[in-house]
PDB file of N, CA and C in Angstrom:
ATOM      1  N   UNK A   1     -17.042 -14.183  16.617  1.00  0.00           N
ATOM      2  CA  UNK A   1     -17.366 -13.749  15.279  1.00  0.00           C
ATOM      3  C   UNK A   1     -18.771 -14.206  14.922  1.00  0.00           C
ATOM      4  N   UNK A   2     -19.695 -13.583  14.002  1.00  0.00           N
ATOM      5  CA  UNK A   2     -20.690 -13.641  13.802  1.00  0.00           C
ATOM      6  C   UNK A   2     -20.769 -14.848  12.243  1.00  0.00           C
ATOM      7  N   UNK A   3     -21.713 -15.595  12.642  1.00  0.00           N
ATOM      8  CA  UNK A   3     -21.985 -16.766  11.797  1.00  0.00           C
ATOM      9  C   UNK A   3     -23.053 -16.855  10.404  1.00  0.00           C
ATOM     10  N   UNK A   4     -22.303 -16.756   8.806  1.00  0.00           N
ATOM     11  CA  UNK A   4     -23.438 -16.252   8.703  1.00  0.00           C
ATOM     12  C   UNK A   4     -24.712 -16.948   7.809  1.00  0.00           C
ATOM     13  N   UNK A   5     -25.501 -17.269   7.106  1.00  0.00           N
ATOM     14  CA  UNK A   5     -26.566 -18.035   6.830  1.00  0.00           C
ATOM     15  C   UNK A   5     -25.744 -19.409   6.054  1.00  0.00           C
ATOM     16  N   UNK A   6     -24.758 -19.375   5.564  1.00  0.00           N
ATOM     17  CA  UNK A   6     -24.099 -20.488   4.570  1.00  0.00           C
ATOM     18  C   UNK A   6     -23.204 -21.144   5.719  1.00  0.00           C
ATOM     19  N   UNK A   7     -23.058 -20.845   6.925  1.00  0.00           N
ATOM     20  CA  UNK A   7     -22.200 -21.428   7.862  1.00  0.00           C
ATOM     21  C   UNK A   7     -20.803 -20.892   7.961  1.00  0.00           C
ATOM     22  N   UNK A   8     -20.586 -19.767   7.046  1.00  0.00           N
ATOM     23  CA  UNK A   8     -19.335 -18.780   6.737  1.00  0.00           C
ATOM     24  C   UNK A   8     -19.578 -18.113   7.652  1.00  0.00           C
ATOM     25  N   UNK A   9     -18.254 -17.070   7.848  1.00  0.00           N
ATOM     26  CA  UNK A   9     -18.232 -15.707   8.435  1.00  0.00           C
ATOM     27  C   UNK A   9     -18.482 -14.631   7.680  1.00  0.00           C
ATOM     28  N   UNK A  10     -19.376 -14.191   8.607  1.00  0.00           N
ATOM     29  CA  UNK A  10     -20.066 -12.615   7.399  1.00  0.00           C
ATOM     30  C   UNK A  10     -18.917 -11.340   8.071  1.00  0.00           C
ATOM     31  N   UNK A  11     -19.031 -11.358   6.735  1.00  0.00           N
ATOM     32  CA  UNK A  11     -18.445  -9.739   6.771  1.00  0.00           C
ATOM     33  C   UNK A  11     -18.511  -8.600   6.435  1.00  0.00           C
ATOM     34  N   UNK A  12     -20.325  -8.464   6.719  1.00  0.00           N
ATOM     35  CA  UNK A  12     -21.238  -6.856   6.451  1.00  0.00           C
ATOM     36  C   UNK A  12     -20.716  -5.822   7.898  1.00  0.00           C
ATOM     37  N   UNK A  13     -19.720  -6.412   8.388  1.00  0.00           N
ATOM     38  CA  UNK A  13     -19.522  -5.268   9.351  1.00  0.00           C
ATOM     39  C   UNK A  13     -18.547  -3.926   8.309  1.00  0.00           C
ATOM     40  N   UNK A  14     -17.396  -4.567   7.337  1.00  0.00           N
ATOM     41  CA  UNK A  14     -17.142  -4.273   6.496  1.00  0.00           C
ATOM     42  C   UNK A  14     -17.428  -3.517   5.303  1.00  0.00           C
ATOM     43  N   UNK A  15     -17.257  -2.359   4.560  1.00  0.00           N
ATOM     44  CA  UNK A  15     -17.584  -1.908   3.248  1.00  0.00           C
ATOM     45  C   UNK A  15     -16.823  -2.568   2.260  1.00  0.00           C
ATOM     46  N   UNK A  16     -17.063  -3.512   1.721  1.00  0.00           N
ATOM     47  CA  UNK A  16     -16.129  -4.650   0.820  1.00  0.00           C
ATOM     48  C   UNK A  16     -16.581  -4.257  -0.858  1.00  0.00           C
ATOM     49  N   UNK A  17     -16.304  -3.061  -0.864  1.00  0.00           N
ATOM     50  CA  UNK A  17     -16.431  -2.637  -2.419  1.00  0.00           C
ATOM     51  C   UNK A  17     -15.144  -2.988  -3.408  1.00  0.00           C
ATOM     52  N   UNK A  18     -15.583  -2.678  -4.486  1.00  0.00           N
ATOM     53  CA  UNK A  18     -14.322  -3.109  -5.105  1.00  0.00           C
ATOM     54  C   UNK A  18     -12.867  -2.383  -5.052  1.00  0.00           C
ATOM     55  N   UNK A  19     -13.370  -0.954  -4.755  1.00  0.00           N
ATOM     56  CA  UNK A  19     -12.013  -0.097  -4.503  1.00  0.00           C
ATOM     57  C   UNK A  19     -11.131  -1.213  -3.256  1.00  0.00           C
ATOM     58  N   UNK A  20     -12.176  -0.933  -2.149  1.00  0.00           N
ATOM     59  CA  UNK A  20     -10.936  -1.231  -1.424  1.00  0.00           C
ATOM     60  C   UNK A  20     -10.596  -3.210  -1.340  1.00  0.00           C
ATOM     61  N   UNK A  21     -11.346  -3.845  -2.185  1.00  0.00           N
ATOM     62  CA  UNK A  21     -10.967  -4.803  -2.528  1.00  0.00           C
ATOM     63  C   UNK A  21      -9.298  -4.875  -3.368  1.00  0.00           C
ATOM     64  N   UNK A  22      -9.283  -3.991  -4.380  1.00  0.00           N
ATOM     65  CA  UNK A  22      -8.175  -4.033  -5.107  1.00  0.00           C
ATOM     66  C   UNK A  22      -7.205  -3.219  -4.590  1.00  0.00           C
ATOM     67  N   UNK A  23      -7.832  -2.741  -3.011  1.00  0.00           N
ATOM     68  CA  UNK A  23      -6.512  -2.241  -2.332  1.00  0.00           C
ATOM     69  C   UNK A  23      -5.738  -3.237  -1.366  1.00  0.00           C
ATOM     70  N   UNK A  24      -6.568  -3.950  -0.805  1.00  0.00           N
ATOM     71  CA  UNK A  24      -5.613  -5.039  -0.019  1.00  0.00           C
ATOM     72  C   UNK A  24      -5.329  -6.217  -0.732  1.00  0.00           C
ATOM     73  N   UNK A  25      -5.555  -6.652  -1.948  1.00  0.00           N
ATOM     74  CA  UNK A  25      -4.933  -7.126  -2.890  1.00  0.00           C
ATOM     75  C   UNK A  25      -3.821  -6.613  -3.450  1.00  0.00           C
ATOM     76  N   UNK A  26      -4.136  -5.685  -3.716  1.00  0.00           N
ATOM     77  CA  UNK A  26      -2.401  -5.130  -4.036  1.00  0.00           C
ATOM     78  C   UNK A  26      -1.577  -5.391  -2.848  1.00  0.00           C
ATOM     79  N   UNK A  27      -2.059  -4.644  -2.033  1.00  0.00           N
ATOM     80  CA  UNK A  27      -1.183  -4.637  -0.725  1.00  0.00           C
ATOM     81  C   UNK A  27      -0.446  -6.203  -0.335  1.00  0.00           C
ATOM     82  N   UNK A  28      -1.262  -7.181  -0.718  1.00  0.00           N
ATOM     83  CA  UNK A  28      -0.947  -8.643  -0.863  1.00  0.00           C
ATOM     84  C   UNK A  28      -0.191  -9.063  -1.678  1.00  0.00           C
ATOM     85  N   UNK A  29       0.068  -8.789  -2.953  1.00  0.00           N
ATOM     86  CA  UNK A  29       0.300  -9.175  -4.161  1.00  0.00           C
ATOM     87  C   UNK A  29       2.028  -8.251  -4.166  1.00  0.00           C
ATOM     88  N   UNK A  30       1.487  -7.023  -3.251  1.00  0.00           N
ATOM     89  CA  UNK A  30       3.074  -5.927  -2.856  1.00  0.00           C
ATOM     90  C   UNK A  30       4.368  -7.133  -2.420  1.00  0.00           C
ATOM     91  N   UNK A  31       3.538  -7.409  -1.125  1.00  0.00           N
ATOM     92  CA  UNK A  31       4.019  -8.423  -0.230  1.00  0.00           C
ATOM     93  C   UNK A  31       4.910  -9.800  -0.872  1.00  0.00           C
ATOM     94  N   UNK A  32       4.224  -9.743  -1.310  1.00  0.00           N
ATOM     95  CA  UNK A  32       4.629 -11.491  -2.375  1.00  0.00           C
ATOM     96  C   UNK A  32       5.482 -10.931  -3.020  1.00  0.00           C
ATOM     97  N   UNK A  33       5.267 -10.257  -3.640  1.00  0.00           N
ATOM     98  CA  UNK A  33       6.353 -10.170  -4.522  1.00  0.00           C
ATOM     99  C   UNK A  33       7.592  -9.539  -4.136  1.00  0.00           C
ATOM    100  N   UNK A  34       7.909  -8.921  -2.751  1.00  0.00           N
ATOM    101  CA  UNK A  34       8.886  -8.504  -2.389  1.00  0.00           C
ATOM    102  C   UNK A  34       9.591  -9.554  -1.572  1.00  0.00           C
ATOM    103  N   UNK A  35       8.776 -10.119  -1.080  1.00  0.00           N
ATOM    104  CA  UNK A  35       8.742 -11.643  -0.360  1.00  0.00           C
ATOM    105  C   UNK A  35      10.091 -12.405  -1.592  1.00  0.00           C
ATOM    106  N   UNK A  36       9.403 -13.084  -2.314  1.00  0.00           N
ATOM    107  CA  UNK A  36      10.452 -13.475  -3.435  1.00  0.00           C
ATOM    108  C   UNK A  36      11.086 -12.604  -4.106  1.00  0.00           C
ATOM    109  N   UNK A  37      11.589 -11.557  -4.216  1.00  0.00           N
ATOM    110  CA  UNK A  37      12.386 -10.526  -4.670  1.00  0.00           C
ATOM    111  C   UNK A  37      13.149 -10.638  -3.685  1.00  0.00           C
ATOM    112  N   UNK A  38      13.277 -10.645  -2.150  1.00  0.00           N
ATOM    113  CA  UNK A  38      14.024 -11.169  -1.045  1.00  0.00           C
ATOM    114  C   UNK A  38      14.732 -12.349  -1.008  1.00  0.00           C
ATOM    115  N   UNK A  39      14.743 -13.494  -1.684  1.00  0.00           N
ATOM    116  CA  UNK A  39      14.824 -14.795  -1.759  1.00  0.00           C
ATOM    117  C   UNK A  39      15.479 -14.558  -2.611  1.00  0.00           C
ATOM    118  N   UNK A  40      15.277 -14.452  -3.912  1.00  0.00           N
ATOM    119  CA  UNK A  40      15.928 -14.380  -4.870  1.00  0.00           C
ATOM    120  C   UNK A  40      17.023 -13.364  -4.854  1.00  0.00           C
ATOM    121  N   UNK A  41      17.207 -11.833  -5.181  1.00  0.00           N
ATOM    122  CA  UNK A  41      17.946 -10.981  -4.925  1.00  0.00           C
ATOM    123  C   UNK A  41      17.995 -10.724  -3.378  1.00  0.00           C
ATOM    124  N   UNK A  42      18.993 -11.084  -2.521  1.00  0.00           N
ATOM    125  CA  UNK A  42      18.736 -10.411  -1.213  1.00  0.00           C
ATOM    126  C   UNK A  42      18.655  -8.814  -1.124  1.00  0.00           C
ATOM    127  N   UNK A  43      18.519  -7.698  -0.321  1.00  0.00           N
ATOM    128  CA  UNK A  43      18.642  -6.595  -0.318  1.00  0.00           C
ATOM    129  C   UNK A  43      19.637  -6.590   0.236  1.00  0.00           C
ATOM    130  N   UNK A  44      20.476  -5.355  -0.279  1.00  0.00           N
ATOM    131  CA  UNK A  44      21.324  -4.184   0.632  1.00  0.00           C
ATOM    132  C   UNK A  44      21.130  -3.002   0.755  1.00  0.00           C
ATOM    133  N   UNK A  45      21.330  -2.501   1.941  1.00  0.00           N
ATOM    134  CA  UNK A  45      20.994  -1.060   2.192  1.00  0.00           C
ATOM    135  C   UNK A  45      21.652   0.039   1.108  1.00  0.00           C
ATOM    136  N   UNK A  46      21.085   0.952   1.115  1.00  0.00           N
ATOM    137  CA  UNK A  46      21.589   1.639  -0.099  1.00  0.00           C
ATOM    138  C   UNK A  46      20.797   3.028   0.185  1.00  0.00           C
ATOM    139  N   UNK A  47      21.927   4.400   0.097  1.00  0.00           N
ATOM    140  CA  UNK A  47      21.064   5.510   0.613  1.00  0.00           C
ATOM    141  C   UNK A  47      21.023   6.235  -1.227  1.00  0.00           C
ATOM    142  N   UNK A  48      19.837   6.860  -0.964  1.00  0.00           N
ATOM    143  CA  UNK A  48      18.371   7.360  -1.877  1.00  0.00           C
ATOM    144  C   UNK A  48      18.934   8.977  -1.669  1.00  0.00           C
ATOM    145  N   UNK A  49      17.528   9.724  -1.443  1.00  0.00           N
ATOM    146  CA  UNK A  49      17.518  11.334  -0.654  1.00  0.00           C
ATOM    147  C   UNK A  49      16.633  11.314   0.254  1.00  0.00           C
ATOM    148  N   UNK A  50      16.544   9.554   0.798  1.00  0.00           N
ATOM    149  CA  UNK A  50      16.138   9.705   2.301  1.00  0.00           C
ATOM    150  C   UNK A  50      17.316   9.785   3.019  1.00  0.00           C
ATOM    151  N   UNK A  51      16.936  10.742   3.978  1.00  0.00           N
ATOM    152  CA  UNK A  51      18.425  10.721   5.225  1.00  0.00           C
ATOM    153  C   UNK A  51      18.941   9.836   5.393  1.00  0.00           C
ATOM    154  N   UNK A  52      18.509   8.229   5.694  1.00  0.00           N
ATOM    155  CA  UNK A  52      19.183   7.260   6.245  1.00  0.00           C
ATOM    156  C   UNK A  52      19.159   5.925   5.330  1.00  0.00           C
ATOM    157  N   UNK A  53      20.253   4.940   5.188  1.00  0.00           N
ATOM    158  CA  UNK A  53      20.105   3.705   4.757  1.00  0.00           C
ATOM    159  C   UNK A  53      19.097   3.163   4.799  1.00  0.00           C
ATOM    160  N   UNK A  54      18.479   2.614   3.193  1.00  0.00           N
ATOM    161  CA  UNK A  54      17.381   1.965   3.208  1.00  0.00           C
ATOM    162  C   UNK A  54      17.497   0.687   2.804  1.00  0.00           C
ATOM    163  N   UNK A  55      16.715  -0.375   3.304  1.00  0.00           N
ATOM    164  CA  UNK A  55      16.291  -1.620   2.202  1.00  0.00           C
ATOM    165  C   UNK A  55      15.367  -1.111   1.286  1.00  0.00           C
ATOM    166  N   UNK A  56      15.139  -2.062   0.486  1.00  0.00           N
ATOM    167  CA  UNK A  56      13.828  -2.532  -0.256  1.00  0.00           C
ATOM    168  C   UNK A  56      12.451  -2.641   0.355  1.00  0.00           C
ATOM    169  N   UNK A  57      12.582  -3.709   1.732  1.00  0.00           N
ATOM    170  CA  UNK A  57      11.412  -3.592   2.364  1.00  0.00           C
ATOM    171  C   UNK A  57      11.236  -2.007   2.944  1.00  0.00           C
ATOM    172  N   UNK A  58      12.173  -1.452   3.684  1.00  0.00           N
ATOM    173  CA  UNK A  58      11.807  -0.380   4.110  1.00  0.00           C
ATOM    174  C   UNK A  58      11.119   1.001   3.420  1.00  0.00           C
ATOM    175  N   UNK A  59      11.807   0.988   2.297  1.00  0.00           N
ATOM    176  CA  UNK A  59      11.249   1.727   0.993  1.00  0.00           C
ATOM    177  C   UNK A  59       9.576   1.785   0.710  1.00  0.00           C
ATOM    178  N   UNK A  60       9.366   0.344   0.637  1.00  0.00           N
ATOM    179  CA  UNK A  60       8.190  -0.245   0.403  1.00  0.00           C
ATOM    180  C   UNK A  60       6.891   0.329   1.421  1.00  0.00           C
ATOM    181  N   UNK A  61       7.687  -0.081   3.028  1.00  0.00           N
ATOM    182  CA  UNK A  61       6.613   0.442   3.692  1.00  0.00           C
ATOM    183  C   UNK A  61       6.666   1.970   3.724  1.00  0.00           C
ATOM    184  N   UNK A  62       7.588   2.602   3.930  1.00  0.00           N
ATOM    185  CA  UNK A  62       7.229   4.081   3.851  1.00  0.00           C
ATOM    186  C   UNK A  62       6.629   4.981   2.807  1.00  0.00           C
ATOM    187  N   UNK A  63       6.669   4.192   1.921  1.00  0.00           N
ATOM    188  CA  UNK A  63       5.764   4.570   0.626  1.00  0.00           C
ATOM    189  C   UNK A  63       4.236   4.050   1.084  1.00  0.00           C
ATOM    190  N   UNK A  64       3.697   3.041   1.568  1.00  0.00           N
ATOM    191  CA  UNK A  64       2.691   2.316   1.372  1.00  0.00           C
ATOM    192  C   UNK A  64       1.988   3.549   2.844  1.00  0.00           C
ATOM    193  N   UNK A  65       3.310   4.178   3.656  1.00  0.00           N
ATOM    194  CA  UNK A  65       2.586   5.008   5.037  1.00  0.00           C
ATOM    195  C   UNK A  65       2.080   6.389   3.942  1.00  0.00           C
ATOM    196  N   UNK A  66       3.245   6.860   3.661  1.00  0.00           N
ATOM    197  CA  UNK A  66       3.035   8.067   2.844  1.00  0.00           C
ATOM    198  C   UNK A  66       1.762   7.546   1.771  1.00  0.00           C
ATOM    199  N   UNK A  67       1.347   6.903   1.188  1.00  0.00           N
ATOM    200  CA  UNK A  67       0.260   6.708   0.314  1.00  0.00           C
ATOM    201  C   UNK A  67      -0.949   6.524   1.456  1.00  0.00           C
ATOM    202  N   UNK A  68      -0.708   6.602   2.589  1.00  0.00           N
ATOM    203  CA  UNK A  68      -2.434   6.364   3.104  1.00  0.00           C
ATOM    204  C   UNK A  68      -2.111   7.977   3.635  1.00  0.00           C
ATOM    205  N   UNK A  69      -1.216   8.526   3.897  1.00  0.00           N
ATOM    206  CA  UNK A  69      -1.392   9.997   4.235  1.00  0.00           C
ATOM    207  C   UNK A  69      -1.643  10.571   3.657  1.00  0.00           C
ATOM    208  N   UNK A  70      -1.650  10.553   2.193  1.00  0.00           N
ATOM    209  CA  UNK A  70      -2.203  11.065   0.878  1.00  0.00           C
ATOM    210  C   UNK A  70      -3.157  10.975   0.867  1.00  0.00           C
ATOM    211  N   UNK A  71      -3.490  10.121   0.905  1.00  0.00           N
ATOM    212  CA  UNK A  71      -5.442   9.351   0.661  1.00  0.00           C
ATOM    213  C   UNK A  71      -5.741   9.985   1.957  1.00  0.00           C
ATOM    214  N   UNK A  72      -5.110  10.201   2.927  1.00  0.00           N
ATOM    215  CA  UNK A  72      -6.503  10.610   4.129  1.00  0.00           C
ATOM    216  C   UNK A  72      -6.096  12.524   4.173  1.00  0.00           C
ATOM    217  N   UNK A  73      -4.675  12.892   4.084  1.00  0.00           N
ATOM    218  CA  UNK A  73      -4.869  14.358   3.293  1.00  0.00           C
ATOM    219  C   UNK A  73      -5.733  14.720   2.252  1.00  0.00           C
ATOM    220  N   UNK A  74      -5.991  13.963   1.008  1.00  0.00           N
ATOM    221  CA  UNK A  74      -7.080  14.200   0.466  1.00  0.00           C
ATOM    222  C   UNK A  74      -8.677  14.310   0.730  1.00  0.00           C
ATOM    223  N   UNK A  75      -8.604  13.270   1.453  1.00  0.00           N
ATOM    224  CA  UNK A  75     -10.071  13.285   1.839  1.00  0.00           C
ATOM    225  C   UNK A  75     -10.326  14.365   2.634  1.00  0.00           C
ATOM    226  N   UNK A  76      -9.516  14.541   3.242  1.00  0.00           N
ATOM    227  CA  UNK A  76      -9.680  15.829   4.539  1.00  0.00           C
ATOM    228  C   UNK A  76      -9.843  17.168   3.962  1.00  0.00           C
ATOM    229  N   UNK A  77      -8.860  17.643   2.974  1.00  0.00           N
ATOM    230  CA  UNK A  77      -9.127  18.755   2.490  1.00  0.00           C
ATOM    231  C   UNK A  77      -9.625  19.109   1.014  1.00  0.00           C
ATOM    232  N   UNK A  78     -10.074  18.127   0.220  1.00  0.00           N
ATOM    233  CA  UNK A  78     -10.768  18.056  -0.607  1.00  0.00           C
ATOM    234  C   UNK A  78     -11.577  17.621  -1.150  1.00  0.00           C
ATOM    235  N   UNK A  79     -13.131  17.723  -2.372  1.00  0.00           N
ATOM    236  CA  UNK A  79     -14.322  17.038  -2.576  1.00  0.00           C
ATOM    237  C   UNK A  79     -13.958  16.168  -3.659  1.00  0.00           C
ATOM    238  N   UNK A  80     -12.660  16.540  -4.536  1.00  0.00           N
ATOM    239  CA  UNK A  80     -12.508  15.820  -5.789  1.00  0.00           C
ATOM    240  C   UNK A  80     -12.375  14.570  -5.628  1.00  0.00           C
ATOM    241  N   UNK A  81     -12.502  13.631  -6.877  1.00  0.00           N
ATOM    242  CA  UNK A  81     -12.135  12.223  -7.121  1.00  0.00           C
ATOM    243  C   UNK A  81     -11.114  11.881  -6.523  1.00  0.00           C
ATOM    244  N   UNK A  82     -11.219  10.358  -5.826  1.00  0.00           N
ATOM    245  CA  UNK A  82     -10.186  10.147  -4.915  1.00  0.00           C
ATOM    246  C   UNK A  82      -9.157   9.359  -5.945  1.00  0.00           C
ATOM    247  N   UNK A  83      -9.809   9.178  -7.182  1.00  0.00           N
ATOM    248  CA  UNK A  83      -8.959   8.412  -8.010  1.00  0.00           C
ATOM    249  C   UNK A  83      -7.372   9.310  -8.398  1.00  0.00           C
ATOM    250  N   UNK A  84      -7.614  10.358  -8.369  1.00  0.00           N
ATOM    251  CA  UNK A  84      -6.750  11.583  -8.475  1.00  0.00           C
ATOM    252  C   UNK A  84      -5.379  11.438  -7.386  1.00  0.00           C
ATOM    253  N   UNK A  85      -5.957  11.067  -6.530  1.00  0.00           N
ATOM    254  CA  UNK A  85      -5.433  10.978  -4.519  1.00  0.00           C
ATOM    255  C   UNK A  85      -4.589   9.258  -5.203  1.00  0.00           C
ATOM    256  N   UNK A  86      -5.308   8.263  -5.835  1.00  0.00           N
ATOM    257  CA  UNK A  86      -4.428   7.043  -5.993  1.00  0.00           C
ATOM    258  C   UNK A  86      -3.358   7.507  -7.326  1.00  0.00           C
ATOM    259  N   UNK A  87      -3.694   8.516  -8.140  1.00  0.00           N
ATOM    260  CA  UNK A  87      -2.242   8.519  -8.912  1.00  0.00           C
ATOM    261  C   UNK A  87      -1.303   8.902  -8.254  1.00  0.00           C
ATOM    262  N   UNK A  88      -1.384   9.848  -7.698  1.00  0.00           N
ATOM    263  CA  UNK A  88      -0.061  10.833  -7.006  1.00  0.00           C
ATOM    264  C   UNK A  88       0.409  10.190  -5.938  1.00  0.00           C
ATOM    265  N   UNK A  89      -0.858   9.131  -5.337  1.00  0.00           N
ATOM    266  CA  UNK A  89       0.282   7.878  -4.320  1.00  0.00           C
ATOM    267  C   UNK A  89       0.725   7.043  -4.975  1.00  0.00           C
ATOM    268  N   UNK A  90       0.543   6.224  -6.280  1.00  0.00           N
ATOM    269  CA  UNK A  90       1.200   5.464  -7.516  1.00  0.00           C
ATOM    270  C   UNK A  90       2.311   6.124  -7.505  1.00  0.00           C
ATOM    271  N   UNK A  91       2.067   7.834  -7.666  1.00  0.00           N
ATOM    272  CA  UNK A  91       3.482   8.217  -8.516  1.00  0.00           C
ATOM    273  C   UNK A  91       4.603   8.287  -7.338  1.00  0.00           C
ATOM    274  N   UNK A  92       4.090   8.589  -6.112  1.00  0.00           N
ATOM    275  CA  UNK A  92       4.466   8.961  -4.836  1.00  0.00           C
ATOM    276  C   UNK A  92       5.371   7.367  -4.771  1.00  0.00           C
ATOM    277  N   UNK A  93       4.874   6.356  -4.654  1.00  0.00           N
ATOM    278  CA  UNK A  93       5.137   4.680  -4.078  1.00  0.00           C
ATOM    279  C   UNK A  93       6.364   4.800  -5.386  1.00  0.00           C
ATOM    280  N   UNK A  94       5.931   5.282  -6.646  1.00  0.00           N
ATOM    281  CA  UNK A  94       6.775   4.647  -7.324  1.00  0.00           C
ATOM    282  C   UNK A  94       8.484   5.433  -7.051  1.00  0.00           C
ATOM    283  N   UNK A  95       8.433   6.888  -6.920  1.00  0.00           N
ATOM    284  CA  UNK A  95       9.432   7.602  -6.570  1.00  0.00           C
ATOM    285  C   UNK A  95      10.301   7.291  -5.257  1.00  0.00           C
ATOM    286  N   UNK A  96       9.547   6.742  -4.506  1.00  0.00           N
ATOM    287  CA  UNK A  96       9.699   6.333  -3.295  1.00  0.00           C
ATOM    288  C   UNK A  96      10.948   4.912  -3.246  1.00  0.00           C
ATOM    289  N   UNK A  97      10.004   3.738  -3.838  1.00  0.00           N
ATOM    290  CA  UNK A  97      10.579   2.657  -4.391  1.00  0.00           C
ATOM    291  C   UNK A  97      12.319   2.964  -5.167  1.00  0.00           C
ATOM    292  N   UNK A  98      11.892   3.889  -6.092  1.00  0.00           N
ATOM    293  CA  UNK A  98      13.040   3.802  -7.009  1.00  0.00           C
ATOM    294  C   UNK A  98      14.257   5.179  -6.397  1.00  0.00           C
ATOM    295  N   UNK A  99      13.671   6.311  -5.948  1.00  0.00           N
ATOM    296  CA  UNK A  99      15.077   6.929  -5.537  1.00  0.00           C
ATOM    297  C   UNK A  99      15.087   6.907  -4.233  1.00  0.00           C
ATOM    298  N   UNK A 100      14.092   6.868  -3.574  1.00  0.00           N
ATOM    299  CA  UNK A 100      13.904   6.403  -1.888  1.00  0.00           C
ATOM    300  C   UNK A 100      15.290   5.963  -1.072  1.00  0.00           C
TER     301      UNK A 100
END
């Protein structure tokens, strides 16, 4: 790894803007909190109008897959605001989460 003037690791290999700052923060903050939502309430499987028995965690990640297929379907076939592309994966994660 590259060393950088403060004796830290630099990380200009990176685009560390704020978007995708407050995306792997969430993604962190997802974690944790399902983390202790696990601890506290254990999960049971429980079927949705996905075909098969789900947890909680599982819910979670297939929403979090389907929300980057969104975001990279968007980008692919359209010029508009990508902020547009994070509601409909919000609304997407949240539908997901709750009847999933």
């Amino acid at each position: 790894m590259e060393v950088g003037q403060q004796g830290g690791f630099s990380l200009d290999w990176m685009a560390w803007t704020m978007p995708v700052a407050i995306f792997f923060t969430a993604i962190a903050v997802m974690l944790v909190v399902f983390g202790v939502l696990q601890f506290v309430w254990p999960t049971v499987e429980r079927r949705g109008f996905l075909p098969v028995p789900t947890t909680r965690g599982d819910r979670l990640f297939m929403g979090l897959l389907g929300s980057a297929y969104i975001h990279l379907g968007w980008l692919a076939f359209t010029e508009a605001n990508l902020l547009f592309a994070s509601a409909l994966a919000a609304a997407f994660m949240a539908v997901m989460l709750r009847w999933g």
